[in-house]
N, C-alpha and C. Protein backbone atom coordinates (compact mmCIF):
# COMPACT_ATOMS: atom_id res chain seq x y z
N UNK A 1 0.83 -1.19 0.00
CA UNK A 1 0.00 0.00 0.00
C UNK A 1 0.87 1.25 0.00
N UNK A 2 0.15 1.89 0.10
CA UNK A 2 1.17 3.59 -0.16
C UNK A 2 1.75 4.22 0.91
N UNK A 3 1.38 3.35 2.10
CA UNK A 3 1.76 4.14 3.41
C UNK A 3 3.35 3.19 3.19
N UNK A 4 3.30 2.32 3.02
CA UNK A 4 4.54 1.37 2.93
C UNK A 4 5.59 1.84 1.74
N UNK A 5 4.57 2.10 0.85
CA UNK A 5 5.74 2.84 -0.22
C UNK A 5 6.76 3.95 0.34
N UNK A 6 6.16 4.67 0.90
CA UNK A 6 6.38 6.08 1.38
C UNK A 6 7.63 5.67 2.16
N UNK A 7 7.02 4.94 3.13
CA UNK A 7 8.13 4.55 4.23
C UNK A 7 9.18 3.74 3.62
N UNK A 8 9.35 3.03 2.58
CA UNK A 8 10.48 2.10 2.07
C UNK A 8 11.33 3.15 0.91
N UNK A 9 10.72 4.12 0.68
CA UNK A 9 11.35 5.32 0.46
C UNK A 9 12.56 5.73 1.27
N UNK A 10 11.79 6.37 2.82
CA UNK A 10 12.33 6.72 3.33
C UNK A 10 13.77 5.56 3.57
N UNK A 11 13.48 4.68 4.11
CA UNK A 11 14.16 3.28 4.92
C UNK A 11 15.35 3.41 3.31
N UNK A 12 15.21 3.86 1.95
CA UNK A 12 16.16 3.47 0.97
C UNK A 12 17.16 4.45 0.80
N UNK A 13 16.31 5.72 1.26
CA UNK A 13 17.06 6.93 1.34
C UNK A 13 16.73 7.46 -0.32
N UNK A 14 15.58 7.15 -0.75
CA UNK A 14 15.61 7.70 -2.40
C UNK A 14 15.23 8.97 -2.18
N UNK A 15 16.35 9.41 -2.31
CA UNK A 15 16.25 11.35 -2.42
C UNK A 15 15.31 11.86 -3.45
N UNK A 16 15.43 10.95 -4.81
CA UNK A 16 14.68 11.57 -5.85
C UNK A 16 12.89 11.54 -5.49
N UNK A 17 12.54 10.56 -5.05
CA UNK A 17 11.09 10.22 -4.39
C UNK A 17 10.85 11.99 -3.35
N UNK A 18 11.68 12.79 -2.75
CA UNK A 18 11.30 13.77 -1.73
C UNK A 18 10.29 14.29 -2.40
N UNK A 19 9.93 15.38 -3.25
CA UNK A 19 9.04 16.08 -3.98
C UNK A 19 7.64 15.53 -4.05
N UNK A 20 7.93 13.95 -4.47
CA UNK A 20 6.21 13.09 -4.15
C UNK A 20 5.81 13.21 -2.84
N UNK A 21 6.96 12.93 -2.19
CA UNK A 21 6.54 12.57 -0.34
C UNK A 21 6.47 14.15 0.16
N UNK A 22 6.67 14.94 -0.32
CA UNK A 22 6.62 16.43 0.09
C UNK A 22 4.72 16.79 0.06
N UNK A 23 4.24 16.28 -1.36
CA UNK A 23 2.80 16.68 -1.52
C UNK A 23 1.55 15.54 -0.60
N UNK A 24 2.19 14.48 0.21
CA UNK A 24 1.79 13.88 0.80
C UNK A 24 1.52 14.32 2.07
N UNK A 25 2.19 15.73 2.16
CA UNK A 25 1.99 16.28 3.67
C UNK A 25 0.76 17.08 3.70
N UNK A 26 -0.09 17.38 2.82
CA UNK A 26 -1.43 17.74 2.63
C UNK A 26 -2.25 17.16 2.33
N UNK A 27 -2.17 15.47 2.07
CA UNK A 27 -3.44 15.19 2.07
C UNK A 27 -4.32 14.81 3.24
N UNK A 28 -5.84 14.48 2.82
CA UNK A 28 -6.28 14.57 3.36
C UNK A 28 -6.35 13.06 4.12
N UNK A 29 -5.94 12.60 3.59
CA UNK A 29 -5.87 11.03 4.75
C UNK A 29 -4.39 11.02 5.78
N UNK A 30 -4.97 11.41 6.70
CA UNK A 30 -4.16 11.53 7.63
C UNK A 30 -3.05 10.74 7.90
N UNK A 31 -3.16 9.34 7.70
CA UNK A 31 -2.02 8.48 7.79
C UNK A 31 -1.21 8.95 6.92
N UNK A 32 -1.14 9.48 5.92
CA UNK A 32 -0.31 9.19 4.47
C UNK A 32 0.34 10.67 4.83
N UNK A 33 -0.71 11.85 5.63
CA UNK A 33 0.08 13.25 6.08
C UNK A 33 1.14 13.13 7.45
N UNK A 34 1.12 11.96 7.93
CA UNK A 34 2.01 11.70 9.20
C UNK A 34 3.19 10.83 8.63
N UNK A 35 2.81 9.66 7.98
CA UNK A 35 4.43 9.31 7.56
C UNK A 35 4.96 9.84 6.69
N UNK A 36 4.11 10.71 6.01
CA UNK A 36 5.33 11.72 4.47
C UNK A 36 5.84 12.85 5.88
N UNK A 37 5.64 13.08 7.04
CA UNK A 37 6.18 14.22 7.51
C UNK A 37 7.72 13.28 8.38
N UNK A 38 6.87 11.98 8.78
CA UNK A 38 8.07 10.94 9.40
C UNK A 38 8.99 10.34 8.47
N UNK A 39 8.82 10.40 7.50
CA UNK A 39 9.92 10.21 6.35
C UNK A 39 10.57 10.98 6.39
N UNK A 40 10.23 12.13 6.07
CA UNK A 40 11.14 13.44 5.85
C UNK A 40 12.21 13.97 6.67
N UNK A 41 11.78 13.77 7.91
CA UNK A 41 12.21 14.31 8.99
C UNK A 41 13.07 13.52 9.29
N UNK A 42 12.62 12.05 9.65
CA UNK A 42 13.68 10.85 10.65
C UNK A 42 14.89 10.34 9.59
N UNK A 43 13.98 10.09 8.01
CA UNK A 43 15.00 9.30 7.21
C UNK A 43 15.37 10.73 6.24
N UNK A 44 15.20 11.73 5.94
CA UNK A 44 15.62 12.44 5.18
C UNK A 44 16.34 13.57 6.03
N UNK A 45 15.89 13.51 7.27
CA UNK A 45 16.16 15.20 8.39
C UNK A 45 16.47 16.37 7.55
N UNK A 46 15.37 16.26 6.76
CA UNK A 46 14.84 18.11 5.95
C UNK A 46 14.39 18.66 7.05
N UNK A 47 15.36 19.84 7.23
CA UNK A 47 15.16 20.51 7.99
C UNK A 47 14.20 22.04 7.87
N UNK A 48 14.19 21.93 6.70
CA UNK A 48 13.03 23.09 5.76
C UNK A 48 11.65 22.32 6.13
N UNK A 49 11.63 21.36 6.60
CA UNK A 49 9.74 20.59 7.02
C UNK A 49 9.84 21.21 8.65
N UNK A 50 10.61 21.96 9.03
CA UNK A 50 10.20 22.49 10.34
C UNK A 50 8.97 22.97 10.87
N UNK A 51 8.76 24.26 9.62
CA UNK A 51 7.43 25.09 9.93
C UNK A 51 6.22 23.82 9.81
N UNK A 52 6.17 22.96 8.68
CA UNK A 52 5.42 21.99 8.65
C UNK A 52 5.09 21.03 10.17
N UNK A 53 6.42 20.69 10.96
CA UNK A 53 6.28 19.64 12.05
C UNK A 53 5.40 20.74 12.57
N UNK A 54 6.14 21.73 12.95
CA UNK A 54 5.06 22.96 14.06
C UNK A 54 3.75 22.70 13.69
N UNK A 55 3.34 22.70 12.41
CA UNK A 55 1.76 22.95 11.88
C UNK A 55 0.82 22.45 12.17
N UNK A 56 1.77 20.88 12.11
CA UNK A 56 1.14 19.39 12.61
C UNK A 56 0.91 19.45 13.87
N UNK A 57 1.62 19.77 15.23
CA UNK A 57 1.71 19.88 16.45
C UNK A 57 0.34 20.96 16.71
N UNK A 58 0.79 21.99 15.94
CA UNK A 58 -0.40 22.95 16.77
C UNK A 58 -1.79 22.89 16.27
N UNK A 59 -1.88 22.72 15.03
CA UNK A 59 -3.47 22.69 13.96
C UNK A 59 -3.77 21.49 13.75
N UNK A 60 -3.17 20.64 13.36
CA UNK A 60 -3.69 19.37 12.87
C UNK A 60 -5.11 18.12 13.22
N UNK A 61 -5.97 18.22 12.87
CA UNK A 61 -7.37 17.49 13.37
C UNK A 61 -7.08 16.10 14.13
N UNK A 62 -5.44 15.53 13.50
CA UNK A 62 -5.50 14.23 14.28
C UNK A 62 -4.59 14.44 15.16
N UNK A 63 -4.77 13.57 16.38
CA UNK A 63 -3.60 13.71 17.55
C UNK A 63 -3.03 12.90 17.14
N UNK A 64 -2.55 11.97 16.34
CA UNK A 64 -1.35 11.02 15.65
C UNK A 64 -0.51 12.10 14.94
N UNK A 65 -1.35 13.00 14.41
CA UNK A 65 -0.65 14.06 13.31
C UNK A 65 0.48 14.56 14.38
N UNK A 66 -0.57 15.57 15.26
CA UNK A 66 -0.10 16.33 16.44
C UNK A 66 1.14 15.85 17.39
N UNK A 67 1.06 14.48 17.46
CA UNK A 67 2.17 13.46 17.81
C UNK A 67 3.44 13.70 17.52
N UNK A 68 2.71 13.30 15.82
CA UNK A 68 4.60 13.01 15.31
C UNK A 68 4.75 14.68 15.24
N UNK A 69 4.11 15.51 14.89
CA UNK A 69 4.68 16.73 15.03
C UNK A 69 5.90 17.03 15.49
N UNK A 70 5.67 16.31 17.37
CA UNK A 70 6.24 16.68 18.42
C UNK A 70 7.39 16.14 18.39
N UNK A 71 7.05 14.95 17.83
CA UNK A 71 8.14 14.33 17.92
C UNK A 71 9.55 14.77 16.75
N UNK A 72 8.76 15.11 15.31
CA UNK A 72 9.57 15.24 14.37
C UNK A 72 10.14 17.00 14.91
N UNK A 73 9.75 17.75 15.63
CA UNK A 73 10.41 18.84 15.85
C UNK A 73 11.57 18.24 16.56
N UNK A 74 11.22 17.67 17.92
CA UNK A 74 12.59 17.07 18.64
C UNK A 74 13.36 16.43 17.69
N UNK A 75 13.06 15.68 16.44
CA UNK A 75 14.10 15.02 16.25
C UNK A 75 15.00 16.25 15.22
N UNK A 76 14.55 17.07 14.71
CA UNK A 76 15.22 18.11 13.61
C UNK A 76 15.81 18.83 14.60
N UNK A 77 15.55 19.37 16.02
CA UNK A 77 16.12 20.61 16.81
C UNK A 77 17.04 19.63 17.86
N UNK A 78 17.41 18.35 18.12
CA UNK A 78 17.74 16.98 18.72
C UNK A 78 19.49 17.77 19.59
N UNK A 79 19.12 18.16 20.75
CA UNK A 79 20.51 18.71 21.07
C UNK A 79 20.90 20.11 20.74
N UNK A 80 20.39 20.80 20.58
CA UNK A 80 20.77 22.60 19.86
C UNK A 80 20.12 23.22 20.46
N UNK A 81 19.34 22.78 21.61
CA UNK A 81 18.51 23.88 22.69
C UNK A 81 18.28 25.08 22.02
N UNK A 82 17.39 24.93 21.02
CA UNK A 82 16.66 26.05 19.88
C UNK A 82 15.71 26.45 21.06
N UNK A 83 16.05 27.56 21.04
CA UNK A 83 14.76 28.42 22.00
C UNK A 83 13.15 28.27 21.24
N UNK A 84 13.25 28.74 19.90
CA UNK A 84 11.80 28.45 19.10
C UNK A 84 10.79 27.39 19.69
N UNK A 85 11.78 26.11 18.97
CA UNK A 85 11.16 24.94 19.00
C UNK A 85 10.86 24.45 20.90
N UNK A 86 11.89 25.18 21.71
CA UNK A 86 11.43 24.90 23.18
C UNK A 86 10.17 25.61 23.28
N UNK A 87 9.83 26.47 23.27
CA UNK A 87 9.31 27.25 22.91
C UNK A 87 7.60 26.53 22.51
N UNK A 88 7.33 26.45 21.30
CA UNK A 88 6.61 25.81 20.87
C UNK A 88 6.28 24.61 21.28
N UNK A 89 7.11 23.76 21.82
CA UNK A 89 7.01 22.05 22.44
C UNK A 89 6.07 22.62 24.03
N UNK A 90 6.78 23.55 24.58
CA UNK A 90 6.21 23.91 25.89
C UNK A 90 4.82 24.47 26.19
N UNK A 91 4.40 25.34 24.95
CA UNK A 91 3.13 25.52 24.93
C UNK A 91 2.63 24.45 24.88
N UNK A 92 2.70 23.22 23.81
CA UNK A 92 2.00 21.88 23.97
C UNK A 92 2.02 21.51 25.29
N UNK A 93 2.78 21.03 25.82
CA UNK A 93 3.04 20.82 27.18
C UNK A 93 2.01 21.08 28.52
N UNK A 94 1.75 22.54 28.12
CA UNK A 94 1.16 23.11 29.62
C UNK A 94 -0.22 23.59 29.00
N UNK A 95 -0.87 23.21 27.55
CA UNK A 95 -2.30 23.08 27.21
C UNK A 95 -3.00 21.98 27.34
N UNK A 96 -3.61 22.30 28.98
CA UNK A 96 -4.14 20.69 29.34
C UNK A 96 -5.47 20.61 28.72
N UNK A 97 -5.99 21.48 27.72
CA UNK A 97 -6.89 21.20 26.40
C UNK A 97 -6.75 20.04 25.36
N UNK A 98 -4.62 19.64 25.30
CA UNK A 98 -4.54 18.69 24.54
C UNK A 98 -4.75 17.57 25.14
N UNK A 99 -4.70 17.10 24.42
CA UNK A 99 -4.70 15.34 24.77
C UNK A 99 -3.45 14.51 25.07
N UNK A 100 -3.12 13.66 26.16
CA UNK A 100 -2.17 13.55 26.95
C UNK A 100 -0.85 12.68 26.25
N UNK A 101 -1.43 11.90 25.40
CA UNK A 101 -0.34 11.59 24.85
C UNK A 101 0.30 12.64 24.08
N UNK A 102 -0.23 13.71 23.63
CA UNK A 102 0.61 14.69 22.93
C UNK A 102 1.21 15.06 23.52
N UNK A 103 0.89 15.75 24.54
CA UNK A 103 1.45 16.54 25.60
C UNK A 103 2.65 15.51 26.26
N UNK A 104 2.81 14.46 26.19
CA UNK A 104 3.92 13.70 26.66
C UNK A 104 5.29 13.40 25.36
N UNK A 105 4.61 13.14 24.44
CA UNK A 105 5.68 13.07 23.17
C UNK A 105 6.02 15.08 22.96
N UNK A 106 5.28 15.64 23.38
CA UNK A 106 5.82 17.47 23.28
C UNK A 106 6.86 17.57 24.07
N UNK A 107 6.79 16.79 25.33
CA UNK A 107 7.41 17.23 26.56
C UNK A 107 8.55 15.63 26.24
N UNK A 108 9.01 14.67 26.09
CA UNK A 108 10.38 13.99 25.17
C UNK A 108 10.66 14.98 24.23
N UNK A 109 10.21 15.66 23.34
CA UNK A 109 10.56 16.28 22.38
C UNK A 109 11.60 17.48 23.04
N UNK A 110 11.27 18.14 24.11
CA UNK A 110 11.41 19.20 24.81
C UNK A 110 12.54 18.73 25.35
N UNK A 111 12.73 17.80 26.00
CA UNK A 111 13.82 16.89 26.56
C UNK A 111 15.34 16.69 25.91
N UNK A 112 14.67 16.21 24.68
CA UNK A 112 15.38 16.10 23.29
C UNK A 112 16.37 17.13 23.18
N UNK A 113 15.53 18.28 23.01
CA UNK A 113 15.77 19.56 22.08
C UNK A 113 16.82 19.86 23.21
N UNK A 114 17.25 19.77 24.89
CA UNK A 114 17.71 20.56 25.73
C UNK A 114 19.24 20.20 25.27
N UNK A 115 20.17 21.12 25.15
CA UNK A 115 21.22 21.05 24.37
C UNK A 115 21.93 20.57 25.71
């Protein structure tokens, strides 16, 4: 299936595939908008999908989205105690509006990020 494509992409490192897996971060089936952002990030670490992880974290309708968000910020900011991205992880954190697993992969992320 296509969620597997995406990901055996990533797992091959086919650079030329980025541009497909780039327009995958808008669709509307949510699975296929969370691993084109976990491709990018874990097996490609495009660091230009930043504003994107944020997007996912703060707007996104699914808390899987909102998840890897958190997670794909920690892994791009991973040690560089980026004030931004602390920043942004911490608001998740202390909005007990979200939902708790987010707020726990925000706050590893946060962990992550502490240089």
């Amino acid at each position: 299936n296509l969620y597997h494509i995406i990901s055996d992409f990533g797992d091959d490192h086919f650079v030329e595939a980025i541009p497909d897996i780039k327009n995958f971060l808008t669709s509307e089936d949510s699975g296929l908008r969370y691993v084109a952002l976990e491709v990018l990030t874990l097996n490609f670490q495009l660091q230009e999908v930043w504003q994107t992880a944020r997007d996912f974290l703060e707007h996104d309708p699914d808390h899987n989205c909102r998840d890897i968000g958190a997670s794909c910020l920690g892994a791009l900011k991973r040690n560089t105690g980026d004030a931004l991205t602390m920043s942004v992880l911490a608001h998740i954190i202390d909005n007990t509006q979200e939902e708790s697993g987010v707020r726990k992969s925000a706050y590893q992320a946060f962990r992550g990020v502490i240089a």
